[in-house]
Protein backbone atom coordinates (compact mmCIF):
# COMPACT_ATOMS: atom_id res chain seq x y z
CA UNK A 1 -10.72 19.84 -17.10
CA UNK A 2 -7.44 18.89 -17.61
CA UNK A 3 -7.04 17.59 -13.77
CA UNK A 4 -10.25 15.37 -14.27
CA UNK A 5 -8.18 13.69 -17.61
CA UNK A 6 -5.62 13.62 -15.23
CA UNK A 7 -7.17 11.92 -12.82
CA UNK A 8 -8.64 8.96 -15.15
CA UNK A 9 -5.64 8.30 -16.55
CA UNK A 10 -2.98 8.27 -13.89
CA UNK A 11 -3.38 4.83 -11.97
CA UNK A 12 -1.45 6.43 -8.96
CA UNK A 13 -4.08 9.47 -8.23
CA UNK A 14 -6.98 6.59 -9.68
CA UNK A 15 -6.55 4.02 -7.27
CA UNK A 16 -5.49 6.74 -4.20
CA UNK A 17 -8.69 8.50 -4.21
CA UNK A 18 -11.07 5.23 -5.42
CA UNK A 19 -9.37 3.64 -1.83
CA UNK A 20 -9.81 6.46 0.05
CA UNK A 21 -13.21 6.87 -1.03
CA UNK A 22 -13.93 3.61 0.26
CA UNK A 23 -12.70 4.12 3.40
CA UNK A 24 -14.21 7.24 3.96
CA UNK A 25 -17.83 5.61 2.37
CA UNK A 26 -17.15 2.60 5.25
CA UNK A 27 -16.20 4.93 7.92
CA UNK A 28 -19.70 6.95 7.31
CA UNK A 29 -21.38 3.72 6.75
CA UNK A 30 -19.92 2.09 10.27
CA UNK A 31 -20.69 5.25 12.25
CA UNK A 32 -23.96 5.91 11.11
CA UNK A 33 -24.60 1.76 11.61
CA UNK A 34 -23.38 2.27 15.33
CA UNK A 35 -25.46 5.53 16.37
CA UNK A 36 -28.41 3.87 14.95
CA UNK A 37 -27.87 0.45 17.04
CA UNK A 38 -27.18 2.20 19.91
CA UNK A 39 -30.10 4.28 19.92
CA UNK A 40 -32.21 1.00 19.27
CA UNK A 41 -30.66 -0.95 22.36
CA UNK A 42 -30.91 2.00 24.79
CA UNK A 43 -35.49 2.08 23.58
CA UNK A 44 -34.98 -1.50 24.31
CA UNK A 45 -33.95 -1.33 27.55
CA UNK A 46 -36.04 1.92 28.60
CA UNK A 47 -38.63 -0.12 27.21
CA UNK A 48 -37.52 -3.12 29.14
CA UNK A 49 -37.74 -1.53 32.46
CA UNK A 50 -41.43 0.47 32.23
């Protein structure tokens, strides 16, 4: 446990991982937000064209 005290009390490692958590949470977030519009525009147009 001593890396997990470590880890809340060192800004440094802190404010590293809280960033890169946030760009990893908006990288999941944009991806998943893309595949999902994508699949809704190509029903649309199959749709579109029946």
């Amino acid at each position: 446990m001593n890396i997990l005290r470590e880890f809340f009390t060192d800004p440094v490692l802190f404010f590293s991982f809280t960033g890169l958590a946030i760009v990893i949470g908006l990288c999941v977030f944009y991806a998943i937000f893309f595949i999902k519009k994508a699949a809704e525009a190509e029903d649309e147009q199959h749709q579109s064209s029946h």
